[in-house]
PDB file of N, CA and C in Angstrom:
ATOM      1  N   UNK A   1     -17.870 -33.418  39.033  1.00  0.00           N
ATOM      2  CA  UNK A   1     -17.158 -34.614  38.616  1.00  0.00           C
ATOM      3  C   UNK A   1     -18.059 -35.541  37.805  1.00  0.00           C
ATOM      4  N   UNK A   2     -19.542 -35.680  38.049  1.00  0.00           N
ATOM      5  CA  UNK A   2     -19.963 -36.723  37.110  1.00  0.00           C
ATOM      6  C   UNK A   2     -20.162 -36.381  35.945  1.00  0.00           C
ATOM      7  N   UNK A   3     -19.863 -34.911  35.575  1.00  0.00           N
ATOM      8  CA  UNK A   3     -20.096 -34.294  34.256  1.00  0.00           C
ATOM      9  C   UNK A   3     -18.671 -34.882  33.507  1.00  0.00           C
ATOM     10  N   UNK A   4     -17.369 -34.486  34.195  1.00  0.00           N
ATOM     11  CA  UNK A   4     -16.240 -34.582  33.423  1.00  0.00           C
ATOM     12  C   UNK A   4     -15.688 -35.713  33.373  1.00  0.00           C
ATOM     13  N   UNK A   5     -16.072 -36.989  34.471  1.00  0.00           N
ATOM     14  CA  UNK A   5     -15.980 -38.108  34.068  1.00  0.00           C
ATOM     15  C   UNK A   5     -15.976 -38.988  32.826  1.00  0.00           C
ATOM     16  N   UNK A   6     -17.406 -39.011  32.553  1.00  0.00           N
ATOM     17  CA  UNK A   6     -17.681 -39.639  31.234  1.00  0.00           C
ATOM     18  C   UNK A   6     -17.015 -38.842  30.285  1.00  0.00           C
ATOM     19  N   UNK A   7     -16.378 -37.997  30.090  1.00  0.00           N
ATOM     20  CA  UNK A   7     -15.928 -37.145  29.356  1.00  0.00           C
ATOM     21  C   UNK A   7     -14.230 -37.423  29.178  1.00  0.00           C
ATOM     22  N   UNK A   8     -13.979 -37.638  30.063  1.00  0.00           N
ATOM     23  CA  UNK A   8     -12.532 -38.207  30.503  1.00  0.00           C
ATOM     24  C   UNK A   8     -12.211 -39.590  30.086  1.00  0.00           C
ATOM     25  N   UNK A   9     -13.562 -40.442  30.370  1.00  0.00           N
ATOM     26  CA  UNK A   9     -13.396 -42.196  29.799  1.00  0.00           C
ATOM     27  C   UNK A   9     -13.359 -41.914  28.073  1.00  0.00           C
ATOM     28  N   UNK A  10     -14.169 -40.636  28.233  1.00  0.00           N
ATOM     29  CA  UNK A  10     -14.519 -40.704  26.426  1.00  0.00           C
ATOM     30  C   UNK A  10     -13.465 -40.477  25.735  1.00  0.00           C
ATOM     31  N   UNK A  11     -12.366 -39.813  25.700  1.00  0.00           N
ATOM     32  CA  UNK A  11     -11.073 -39.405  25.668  1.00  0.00           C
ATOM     33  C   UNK A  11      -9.879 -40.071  25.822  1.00  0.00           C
ATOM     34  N   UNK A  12     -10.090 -40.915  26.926  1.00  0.00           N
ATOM     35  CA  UNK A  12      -8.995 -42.232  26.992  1.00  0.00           C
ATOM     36  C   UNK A  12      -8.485 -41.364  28.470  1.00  0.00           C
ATOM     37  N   UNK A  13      -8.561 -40.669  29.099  1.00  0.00           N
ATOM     38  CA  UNK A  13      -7.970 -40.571  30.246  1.00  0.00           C
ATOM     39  C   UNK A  13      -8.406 -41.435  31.053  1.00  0.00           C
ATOM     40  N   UNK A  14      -7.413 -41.749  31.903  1.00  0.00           N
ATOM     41  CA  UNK A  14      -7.484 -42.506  33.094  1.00  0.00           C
ATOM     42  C   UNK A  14      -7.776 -41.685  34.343  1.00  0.00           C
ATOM     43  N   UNK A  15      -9.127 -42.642  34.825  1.00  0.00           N
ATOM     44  CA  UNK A  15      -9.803 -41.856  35.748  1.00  0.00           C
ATOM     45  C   UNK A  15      -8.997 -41.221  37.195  1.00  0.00           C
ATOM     46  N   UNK A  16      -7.569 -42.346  37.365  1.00  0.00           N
ATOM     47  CA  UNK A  16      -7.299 -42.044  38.962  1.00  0.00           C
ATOM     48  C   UNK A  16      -6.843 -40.225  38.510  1.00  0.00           C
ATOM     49  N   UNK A  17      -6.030 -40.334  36.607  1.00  0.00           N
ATOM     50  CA  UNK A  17      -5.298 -39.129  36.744  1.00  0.00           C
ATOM     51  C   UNK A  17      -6.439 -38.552  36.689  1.00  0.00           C
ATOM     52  N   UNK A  18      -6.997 -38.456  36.057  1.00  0.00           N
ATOM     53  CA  UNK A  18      -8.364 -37.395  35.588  1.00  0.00           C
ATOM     54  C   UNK A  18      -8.390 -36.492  37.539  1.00  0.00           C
ATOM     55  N   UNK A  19      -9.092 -37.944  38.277  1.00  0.00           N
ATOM     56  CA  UNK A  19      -9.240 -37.333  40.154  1.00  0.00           C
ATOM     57  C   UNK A  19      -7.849 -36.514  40.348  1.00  0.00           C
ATOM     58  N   UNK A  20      -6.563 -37.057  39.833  1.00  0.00           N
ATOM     59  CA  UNK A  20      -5.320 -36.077  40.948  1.00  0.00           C
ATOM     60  C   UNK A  20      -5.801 -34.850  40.271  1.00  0.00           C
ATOM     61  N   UNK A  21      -5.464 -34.474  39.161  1.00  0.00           N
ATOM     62  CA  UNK A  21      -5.883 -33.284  38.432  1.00  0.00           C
ATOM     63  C   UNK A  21      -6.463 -32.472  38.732  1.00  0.00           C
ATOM     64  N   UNK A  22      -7.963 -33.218  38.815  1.00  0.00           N
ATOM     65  CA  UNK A  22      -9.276 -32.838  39.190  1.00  0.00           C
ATOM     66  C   UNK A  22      -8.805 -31.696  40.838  1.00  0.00           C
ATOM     67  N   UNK A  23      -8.426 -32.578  42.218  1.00  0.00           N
ATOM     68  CA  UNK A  23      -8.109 -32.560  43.301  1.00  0.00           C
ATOM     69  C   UNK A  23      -7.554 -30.902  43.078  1.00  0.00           C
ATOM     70  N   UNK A  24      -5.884 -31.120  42.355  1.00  0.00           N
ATOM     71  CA  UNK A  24      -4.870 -30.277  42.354  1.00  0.00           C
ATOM     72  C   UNK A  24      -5.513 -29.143  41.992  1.00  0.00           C
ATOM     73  N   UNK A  25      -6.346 -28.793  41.336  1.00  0.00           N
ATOM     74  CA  UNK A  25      -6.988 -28.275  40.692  1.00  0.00           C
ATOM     75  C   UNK A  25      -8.176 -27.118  41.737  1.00  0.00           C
ATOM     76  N   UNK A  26      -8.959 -28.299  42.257  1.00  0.00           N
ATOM     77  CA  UNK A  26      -9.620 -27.665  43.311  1.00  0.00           C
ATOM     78  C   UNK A  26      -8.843 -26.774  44.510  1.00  0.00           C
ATOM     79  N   UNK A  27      -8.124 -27.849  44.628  1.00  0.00           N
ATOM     80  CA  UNK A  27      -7.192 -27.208  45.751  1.00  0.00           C
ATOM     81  C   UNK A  27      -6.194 -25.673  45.897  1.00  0.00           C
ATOM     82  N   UNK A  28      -5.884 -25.773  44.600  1.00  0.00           N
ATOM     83  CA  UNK A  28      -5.215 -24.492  43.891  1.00  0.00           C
ATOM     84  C   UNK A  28      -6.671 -23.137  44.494  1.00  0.00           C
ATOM     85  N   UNK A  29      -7.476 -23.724  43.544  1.00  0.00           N
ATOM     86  CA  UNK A  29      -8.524 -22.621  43.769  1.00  0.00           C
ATOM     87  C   UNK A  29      -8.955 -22.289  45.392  1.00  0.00           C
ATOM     88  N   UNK A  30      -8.856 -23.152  46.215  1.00  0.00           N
ATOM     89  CA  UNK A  30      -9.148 -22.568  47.212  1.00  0.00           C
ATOM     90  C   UNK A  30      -8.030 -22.187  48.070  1.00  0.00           C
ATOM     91  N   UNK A  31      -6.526 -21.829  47.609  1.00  0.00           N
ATOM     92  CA  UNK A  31      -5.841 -21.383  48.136  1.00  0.00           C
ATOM     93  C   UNK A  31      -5.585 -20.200  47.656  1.00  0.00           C
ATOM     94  N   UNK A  32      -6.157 -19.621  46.499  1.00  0.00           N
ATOM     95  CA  UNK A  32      -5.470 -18.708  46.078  1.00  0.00           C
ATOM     96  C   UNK A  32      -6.437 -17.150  45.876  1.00  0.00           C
ATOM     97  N   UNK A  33      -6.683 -15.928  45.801  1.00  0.00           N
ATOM     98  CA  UNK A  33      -7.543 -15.402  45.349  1.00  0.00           C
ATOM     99  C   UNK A  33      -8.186 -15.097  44.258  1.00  0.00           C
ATOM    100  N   UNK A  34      -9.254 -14.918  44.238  1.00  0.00           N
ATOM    101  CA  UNK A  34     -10.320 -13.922  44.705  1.00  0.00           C
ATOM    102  C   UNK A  34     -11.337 -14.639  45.464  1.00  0.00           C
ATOM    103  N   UNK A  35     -11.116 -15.959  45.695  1.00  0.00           N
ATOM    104  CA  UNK A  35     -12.145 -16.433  47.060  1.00  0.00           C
ATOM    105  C   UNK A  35     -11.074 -17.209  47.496  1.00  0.00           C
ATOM    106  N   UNK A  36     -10.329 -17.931  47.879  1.00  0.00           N
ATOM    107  CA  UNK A  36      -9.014 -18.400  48.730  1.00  0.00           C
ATOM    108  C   UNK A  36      -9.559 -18.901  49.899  1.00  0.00           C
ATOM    109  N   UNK A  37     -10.799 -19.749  50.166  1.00  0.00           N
ATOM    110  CA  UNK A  37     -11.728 -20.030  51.407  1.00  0.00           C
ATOM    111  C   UNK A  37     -10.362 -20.368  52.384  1.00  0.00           C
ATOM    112  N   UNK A  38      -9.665 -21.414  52.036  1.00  0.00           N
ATOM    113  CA  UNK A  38      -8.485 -21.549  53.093  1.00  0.00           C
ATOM    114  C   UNK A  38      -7.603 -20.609  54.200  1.00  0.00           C
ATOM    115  N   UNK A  39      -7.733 -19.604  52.886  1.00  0.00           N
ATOM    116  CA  UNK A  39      -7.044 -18.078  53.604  1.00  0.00           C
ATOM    117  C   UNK A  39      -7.884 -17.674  54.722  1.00  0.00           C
ATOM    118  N   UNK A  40      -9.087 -17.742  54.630  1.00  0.00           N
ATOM    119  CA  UNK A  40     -10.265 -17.300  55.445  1.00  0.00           C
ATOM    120  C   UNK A  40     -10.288 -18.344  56.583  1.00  0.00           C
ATOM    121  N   UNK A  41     -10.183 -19.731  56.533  1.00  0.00           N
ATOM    122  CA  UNK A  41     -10.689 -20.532  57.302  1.00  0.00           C
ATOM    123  C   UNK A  41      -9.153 -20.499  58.365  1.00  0.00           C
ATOM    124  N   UNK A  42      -7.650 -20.223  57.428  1.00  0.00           N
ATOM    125  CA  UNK A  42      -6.679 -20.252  58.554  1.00  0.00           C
ATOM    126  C   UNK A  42      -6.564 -18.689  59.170  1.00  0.00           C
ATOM    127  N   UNK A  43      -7.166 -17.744  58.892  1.00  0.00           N
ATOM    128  CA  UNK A  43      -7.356 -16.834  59.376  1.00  0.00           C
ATOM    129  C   UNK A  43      -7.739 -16.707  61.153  1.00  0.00           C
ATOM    130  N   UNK A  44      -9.152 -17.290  60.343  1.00  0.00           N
ATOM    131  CA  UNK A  44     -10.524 -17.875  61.641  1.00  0.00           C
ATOM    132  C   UNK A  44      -9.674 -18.671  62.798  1.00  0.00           C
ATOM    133  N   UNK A  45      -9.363 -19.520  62.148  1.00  0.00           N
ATOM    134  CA  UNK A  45      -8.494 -20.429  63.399  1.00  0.00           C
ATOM    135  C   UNK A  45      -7.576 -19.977  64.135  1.00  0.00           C
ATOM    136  N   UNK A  46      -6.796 -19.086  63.368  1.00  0.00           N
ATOM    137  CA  UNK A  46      -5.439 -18.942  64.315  1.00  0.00           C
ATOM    138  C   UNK A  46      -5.663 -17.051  64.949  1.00  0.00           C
ATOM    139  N   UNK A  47      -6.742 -16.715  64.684  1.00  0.00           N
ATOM    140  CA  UNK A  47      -7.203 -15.058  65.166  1.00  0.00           C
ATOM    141  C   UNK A  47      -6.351 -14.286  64.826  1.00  0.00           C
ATOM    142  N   UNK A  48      -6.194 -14.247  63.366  1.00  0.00           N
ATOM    143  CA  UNK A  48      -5.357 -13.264  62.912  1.00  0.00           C
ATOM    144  C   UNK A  48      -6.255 -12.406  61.524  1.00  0.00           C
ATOM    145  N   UNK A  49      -5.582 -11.165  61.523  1.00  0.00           N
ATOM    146  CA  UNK A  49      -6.186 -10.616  60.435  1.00  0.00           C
ATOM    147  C   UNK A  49      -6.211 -10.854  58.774  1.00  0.00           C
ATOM    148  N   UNK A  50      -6.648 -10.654  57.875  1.00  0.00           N
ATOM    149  CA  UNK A  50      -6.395 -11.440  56.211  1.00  0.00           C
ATOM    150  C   UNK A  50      -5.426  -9.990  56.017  1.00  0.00           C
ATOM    151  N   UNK A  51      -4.269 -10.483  55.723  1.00  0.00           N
ATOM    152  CA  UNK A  51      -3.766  -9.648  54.749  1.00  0.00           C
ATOM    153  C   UNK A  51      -4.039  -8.508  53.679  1.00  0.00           C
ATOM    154  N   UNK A  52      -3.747  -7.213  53.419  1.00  0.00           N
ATOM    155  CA  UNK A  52      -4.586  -6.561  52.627  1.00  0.00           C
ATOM    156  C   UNK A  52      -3.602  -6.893  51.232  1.00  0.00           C
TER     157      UNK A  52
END
């Protein structure tokens, strides 16, 4: 984030959207594969196997 910040003011985006983006963004990635940490972490919790 402190990279794409200034990068974002430089541009005229507004920082809160720049963060939802940013967020939605992250979040996507860790739900989805080829690393999906979420998949793994609700795995762990609830003692079930990952899907093949």
């Amino acid at each position: 984030v402190p990279l794409i910040a200034p990068l974002g003011v430089y541009f005229g985006i507004d920082p809160v959207h720049l963060a939802i983006i940013f967020i939605a963004n992250l979040e996507l990635g860790f739900l989805t594969p080829p690393v999906g940490m979420n998949l793994f972490l609700a795995a762990y919790r609830f003692d079930e196997d990952m899907p093949k």
